[in-house]
Structures are given as C-alpha cells and as structure tokens.
N, C-alpha and C. Protein backbone atom coordinates (compact mmCIF):
# COMPACT_ATOMS: atom_id res chain seq x y z
N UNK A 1 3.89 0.81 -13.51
CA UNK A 1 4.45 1.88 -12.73
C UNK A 1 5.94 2.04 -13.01
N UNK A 2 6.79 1.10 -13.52
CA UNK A 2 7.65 1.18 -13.42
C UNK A 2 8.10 2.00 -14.81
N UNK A 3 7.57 1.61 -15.99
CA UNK A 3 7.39 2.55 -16.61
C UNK A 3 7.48 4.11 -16.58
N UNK A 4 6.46 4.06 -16.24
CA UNK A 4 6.61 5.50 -15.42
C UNK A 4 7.72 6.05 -14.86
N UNK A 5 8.20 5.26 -14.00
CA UNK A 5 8.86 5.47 -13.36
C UNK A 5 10.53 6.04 -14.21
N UNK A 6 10.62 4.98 -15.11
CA UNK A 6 11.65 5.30 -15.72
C UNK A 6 11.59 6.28 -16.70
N UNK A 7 10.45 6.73 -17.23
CA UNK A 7 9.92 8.27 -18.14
C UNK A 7 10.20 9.20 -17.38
N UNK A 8 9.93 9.70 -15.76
CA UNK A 8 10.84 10.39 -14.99
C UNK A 8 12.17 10.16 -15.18
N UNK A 9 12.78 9.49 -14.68
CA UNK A 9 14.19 9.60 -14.77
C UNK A 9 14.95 9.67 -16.37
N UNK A 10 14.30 9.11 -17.09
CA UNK A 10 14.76 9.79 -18.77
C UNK A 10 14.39 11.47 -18.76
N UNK A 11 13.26 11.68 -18.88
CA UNK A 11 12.91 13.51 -18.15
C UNK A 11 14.39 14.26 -17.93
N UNK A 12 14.25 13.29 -16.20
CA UNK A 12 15.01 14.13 -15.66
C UNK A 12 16.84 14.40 -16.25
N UNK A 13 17.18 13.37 -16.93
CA UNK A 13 18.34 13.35 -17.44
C UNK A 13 18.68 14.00 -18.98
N UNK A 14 17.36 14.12 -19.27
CA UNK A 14 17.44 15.32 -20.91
C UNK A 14 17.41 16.80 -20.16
N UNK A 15 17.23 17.02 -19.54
CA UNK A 15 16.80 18.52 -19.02
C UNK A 15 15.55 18.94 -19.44
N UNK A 16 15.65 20.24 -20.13
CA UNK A 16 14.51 20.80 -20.93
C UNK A 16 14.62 19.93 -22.05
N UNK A 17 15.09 19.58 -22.73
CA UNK A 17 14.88 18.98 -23.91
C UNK A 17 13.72 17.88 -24.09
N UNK A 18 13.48 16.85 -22.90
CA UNK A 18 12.37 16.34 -22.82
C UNK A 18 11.03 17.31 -23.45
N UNK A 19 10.96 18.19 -22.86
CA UNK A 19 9.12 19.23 -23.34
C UNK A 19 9.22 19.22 -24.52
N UNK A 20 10.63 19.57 -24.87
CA UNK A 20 10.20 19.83 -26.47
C UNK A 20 9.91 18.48 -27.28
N UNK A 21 10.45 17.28 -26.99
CA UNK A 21 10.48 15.91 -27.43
C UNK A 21 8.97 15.70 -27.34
N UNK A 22 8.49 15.74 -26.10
CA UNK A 22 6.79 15.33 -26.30
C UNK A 22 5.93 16.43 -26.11
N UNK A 23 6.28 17.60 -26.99
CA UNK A 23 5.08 18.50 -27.17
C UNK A 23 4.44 18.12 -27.71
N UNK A 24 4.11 17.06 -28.58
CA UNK A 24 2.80 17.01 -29.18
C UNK A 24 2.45 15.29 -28.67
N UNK A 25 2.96 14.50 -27.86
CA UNK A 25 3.16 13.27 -27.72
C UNK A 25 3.89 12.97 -26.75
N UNK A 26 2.70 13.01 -25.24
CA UNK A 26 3.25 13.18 -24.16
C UNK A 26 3.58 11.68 -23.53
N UNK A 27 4.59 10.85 -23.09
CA UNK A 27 5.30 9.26 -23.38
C UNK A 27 4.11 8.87 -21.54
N UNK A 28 3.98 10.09 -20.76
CA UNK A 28 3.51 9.41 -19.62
C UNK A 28 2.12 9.08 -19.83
N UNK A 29 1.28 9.66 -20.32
CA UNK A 29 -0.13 9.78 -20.86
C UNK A 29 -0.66 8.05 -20.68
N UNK A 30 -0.18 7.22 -21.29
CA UNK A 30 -0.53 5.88 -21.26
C UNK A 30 -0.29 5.27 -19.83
N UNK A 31 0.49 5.86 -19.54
CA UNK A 31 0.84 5.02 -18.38
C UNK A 31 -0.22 5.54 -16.87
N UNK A 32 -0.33 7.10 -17.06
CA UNK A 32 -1.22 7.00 -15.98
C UNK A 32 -2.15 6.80 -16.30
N UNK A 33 -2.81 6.49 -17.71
CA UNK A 33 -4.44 5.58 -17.68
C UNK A 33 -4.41 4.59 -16.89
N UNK A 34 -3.03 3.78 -17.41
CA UNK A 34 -3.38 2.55 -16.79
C UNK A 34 -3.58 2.43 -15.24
N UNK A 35 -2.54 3.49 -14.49
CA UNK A 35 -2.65 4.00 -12.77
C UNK A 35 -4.23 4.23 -12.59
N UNK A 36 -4.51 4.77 -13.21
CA UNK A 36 -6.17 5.66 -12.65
C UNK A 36 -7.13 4.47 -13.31
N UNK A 37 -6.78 3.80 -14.20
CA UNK A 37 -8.00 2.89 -14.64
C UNK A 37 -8.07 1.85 -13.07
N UNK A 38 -7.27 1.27 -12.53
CA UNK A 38 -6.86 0.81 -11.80
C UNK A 38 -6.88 1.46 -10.09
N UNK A 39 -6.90 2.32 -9.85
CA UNK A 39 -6.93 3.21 -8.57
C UNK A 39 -8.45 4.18 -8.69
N UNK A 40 -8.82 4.79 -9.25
CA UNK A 40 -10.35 5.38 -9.83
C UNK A 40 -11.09 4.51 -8.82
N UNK A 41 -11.31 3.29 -9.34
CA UNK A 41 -12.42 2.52 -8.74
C UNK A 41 -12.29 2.88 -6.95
N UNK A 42 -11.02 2.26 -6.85
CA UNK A 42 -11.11 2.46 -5.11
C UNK A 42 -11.45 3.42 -4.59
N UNK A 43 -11.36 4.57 -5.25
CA UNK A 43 -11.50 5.98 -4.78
C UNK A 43 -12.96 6.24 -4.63
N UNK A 44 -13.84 5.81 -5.51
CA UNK A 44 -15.13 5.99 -5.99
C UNK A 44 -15.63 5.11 -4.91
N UNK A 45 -15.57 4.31 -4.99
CA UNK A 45 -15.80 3.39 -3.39
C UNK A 45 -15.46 3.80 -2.02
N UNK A 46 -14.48 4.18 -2.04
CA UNK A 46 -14.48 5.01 -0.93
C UNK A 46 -15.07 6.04 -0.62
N UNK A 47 -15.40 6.95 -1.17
CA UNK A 47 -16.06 8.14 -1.52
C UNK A 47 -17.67 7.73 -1.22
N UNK A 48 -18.03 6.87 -1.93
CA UNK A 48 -19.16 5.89 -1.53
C UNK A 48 -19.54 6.07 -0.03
N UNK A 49 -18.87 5.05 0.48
CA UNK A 49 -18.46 4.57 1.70
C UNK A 49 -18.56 5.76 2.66
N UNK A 50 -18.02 6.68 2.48
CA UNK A 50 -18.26 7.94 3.56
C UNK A 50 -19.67 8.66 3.21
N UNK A 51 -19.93 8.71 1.70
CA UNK A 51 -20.91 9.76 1.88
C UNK A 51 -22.46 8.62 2.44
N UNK A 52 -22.17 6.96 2.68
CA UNK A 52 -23.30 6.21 3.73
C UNK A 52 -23.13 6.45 4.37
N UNK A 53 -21.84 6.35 5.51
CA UNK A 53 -21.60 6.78 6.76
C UNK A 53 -21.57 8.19 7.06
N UNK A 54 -21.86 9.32 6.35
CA UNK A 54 -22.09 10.34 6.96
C UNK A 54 -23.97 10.39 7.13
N UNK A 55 -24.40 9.81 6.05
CA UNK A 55 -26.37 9.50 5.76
C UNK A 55 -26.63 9.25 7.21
N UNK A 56 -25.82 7.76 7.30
CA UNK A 56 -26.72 6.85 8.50
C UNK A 56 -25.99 7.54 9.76
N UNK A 57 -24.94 8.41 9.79
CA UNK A 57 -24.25 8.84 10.91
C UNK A 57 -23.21 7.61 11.72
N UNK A 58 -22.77 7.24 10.90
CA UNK A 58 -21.55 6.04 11.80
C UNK A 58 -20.73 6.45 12.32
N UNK A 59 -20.11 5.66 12.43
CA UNK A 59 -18.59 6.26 13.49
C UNK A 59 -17.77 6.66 12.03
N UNK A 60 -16.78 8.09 12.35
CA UNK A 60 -15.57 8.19 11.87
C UNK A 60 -14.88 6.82 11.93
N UNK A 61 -13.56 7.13 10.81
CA UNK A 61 -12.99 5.91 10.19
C UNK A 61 -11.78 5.49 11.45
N UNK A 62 -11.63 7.34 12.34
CA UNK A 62 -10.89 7.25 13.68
C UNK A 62 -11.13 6.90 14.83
N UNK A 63 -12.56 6.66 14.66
CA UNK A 63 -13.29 5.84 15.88
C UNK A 63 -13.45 3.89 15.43
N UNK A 64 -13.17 3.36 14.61
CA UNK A 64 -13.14 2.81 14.06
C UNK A 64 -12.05 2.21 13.63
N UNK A 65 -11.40 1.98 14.36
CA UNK A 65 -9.94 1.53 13.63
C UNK A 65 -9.57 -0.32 13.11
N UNK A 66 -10.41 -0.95 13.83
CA UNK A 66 -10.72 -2.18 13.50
C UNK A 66 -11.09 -2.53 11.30
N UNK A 67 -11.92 -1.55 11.51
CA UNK A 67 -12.85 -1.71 9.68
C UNK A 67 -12.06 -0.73 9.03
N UNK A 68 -11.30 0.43 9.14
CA UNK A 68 -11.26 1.30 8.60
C UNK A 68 -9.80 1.17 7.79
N UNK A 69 -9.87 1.86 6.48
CA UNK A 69 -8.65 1.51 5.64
C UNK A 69 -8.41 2.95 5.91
N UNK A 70 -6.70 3.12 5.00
CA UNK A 70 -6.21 4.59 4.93
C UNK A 70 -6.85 5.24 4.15
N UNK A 71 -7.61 4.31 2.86
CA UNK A 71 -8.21 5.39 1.98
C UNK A 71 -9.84 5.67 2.57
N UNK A 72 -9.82 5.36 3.68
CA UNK A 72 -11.17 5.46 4.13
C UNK A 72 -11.13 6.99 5.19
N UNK A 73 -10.09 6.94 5.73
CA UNK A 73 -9.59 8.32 6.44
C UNK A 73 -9.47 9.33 5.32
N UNK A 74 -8.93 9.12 4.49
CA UNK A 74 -8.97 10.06 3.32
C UNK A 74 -10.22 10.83 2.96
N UNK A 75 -10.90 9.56 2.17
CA UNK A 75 -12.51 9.85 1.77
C UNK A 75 -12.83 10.79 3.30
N UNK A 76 -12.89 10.89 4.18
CA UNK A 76 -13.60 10.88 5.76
C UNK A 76 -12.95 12.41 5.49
N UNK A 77 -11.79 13.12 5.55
CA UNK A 77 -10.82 14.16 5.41
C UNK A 77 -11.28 14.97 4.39
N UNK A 78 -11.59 14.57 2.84
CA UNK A 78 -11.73 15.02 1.87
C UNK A 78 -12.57 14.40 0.53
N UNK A 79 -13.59 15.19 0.07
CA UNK A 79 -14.23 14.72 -0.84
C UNK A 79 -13.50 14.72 -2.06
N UNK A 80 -12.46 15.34 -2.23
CA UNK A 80 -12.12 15.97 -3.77
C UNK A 80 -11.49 14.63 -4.16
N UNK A 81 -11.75 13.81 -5.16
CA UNK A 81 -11.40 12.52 -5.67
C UNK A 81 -9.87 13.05 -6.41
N UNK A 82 -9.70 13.63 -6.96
CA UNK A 82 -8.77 14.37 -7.12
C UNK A 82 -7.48 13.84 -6.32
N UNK A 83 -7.76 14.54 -5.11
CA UNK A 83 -6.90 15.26 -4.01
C UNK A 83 -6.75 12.91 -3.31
N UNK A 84 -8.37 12.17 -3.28
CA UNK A 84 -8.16 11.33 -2.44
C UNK A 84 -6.78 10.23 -3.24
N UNK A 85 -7.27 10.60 -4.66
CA UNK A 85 -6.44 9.54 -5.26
C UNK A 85 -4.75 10.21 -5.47
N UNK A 86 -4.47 11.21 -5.46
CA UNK A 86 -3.06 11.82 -5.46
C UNK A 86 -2.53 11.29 -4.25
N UNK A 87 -3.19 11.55 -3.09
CA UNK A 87 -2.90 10.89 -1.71
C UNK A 87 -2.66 9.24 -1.43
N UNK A 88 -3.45 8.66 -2.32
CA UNK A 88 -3.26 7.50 -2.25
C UNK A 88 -1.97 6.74 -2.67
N UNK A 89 -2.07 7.11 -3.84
CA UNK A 89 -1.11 6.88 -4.80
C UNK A 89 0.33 7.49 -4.65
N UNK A 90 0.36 8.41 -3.53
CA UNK A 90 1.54 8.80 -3.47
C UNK A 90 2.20 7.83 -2.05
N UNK A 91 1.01 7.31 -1.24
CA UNK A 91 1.19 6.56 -0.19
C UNK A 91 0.99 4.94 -0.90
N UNK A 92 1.11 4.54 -2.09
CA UNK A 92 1.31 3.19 -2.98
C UNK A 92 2.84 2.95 -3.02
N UNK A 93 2.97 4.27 -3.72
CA UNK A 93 3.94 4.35 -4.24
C UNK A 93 5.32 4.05 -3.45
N UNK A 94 5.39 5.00 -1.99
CA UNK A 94 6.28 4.54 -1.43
C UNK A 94 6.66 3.66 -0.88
N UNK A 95 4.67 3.11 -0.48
CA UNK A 95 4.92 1.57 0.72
C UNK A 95 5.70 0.21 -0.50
N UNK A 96 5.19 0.40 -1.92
CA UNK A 96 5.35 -0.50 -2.40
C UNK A 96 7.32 -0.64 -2.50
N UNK A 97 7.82 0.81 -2.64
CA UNK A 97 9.56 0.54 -2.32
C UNK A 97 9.97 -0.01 -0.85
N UNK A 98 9.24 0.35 -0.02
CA UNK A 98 9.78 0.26 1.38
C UNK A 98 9.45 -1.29 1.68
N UNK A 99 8.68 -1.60 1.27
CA UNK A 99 7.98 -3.11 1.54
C UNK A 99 8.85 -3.78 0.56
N UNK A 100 8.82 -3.68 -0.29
CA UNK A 100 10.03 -4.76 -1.45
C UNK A 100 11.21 -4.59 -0.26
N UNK A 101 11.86 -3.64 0.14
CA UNK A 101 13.23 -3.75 0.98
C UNK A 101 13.69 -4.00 2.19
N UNK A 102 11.89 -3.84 3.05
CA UNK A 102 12.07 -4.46 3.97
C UNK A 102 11.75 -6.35 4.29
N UNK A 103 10.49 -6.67 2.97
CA UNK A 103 11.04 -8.25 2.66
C UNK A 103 12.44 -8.63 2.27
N UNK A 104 13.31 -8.16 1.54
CA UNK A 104 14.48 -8.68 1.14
C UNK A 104 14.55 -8.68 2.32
N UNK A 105 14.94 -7.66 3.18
CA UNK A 105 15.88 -7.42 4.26
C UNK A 105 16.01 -8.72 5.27
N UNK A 106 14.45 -8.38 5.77
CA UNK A 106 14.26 -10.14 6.32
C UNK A 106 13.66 -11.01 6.17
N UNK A 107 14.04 -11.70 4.71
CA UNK A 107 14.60 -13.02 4.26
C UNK A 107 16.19 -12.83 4.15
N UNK A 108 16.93 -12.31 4.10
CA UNK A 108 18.70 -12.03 4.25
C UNK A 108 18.45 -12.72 5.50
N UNK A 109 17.82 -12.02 6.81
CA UNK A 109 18.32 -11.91 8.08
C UNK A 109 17.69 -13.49 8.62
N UNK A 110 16.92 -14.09 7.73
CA UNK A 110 16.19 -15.29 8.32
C UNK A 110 17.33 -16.55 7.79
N UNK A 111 17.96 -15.93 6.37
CA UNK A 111 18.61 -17.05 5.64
C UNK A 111 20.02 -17.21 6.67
N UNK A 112 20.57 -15.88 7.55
CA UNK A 112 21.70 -15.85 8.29
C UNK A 112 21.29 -16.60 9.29
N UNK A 113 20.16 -16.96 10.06
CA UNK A 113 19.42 -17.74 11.12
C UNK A 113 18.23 -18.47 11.28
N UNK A 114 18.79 -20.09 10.22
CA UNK A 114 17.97 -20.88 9.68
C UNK A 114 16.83 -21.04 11.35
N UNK A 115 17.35 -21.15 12.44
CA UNK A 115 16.80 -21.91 13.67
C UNK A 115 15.71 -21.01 14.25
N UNK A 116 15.88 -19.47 13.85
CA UNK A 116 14.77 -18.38 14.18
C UNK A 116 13.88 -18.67 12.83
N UNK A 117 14.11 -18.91 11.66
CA UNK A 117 13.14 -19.07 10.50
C UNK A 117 12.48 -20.43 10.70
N UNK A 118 13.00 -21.73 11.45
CA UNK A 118 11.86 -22.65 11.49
C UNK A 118 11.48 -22.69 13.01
N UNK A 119 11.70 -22.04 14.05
CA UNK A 119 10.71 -21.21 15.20
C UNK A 119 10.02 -21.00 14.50
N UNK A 120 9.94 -19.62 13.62
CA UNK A 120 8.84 -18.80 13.29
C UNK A 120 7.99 -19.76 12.50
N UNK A 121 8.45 -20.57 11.56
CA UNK A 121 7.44 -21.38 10.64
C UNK A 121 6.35 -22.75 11.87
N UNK A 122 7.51 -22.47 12.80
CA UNK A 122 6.71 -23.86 13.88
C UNK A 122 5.70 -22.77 13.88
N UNK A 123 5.49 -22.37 14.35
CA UNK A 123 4.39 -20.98 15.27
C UNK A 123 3.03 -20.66 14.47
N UNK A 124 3.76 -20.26 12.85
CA UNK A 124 2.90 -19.84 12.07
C UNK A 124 1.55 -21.04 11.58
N UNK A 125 2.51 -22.43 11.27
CA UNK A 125 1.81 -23.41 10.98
C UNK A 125 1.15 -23.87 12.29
N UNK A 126 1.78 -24.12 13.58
CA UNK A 126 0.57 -24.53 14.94
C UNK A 126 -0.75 -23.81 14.92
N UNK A 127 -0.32 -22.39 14.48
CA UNK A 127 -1.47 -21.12 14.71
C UNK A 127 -2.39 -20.92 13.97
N UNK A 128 -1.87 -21.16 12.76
CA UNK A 128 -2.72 -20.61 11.15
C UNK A 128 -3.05 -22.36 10.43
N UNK A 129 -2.39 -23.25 10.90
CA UNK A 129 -2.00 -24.42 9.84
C UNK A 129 -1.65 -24.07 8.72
N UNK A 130 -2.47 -24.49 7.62
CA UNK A 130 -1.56 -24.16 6.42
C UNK A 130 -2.54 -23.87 5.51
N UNK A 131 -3.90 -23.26 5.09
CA UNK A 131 -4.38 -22.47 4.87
C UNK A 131 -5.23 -21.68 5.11
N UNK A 132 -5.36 -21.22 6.61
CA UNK A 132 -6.06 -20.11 6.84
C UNK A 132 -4.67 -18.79 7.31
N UNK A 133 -5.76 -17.74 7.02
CA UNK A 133 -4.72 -16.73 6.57
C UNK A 133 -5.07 -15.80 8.15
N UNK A 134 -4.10 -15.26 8.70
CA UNK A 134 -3.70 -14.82 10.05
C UNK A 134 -4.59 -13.38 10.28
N UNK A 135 -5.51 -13.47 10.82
CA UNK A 135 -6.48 -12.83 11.36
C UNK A 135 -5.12 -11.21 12.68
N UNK A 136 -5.78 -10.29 12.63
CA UNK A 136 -5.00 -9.54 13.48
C UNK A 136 -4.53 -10.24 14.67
N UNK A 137 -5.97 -10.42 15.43
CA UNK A 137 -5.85 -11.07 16.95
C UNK A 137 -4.73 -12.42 16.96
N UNK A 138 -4.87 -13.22 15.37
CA UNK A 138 -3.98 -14.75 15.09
C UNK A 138 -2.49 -13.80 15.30
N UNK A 139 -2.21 -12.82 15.01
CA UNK A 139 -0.97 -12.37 15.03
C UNK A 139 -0.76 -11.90 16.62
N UNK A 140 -1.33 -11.02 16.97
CA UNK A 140 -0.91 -10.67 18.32
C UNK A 140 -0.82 -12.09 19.69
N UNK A 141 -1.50 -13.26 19.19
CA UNK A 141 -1.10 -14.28 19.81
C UNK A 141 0.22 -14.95 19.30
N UNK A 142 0.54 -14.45 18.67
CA UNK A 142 2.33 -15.16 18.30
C UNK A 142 3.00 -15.02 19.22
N UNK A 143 3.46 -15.45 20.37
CA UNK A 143 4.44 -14.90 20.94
C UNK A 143 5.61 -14.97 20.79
N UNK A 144 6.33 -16.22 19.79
CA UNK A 144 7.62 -15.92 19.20
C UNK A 144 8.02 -14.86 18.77
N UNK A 145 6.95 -14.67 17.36
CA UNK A 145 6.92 -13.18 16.41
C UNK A 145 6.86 -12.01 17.69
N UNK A 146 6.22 -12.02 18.63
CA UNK A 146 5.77 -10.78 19.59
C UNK A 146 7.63 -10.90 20.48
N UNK A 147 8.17 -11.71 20.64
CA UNK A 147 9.51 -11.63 21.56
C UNK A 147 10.92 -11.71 20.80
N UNK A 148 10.48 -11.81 19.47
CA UNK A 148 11.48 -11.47 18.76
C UNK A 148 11.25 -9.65 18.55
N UNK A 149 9.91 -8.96 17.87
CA UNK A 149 9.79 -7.87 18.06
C UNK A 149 10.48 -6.96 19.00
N UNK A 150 9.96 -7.77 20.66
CA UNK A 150 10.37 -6.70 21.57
C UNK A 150 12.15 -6.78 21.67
N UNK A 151 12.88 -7.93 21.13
CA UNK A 151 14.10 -8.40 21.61
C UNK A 151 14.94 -7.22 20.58
C-alpha cells in the first residue's frame, strides 16, 4: 500500500505530465492486484454471508451487533462487490493511519507514566494472564482501563 501510496504523491507532484509518462505503462496497475488479490476474498465472503442470511432469513447485521463485522453491514446495504470493496478499502485505509497514531500516541503517554502502564499491565495479566486473548465482556470488566476512560 504504501507503494501506492507514494505513486499518488509522485502523480500528484508531476502534474499532467504523469498521463503522459504511463500511457502505455500504468506504475499503479501492480499494486492494486496485489490490494484486490488480498481484499476480493473478503468481499466474496461476505457477499456469501448475506446472500445465507437473506435464504434462511436471519437477523440483519444491525440487529446483530455482537457477530456482525463492518464489511458485513456493507454486503447487508449493497450487493455490488464493486461498490463493497471500494468501501472497504477506503475504511482500511484510513483506520490503518489513525490506528498507527493513535498507538504511538499512547505508548508516548504510557512511557510519560510508567505507574498507570504497570496498573494497566497488573489488570491485563490478573484478567487475561498471559495467553488468552481479551474477549469483549474480558474488556468491559477492566475497571482500571474503564476509569481511566471515563477520567
């Protein structure tokens, strides 16, 4: 992706001159195979996934909020694979910047307050030990994590 990413911003810094550079040899072409070889599947599964639950008549993915993913509201919204994977991928794309910056952010803010980072590690390890992985309900019983939130 990042690739990509930087073929935009080369683009955008030639002006027009980019089109004419890859009229015959377009530089993004490889790169979104590799996006769609990679994202395709989920879509197709999802797509799956709704057209059982519309067969057997299940609950919407909004009645359902326990099982249900975002790309499952999607599929549920719209058949056009098209349209589910543009949506997806445009909602990848950003969580994956916002999430890189909001981990930095707090590990900065944990490294400024070693005594709130081994609270939180007491809590995590009493709750989870040390390899089972934190179930929703395992989280909403944190109450450190839950009174630092509200604080």
């Amino acid at each position: 992706m990042e690739a990509a990413q930087f073929n935009v911003i080369r683009r955008r810094s030639s002006g027009i001159k980019w089109y004419i550079q890859e009229f015959f040899n377009d530089s993004q072409a490889k790169h979104i195979a590799i996006v769609r070889r990679w994202i395709d599947p989920l879509v197709s599964q999802a797509l799956k996934r709704e057209a059982k639950r519309k067969e057997d008549g299940g609950p919407l993915p909004m009645e359902d909020p326990e099982n249900a993913t975002f790309i499952d509201h999607l599929a549920a919204s719209c058949d056009n694979p098209v349209m589910v994977r543009d949506q997806l991928f445009n909602l990848l794309l950003a969580a994956r910047d916002t999430t890189s910056t909001l981990l930095t952010f707090v590990t900065y803010l944990l490294s400024l307050h070693p005594e709130i980072m081994e609270k939180l590690r007491t809590e995590v390890l009493e709750t989870c030990g040390t390899s089972e992985a934190p179930s929703l309900d395992i989280l909403r019983g944190m109450r450190y994590r839950e009174w630092l939130y509200f604080t």
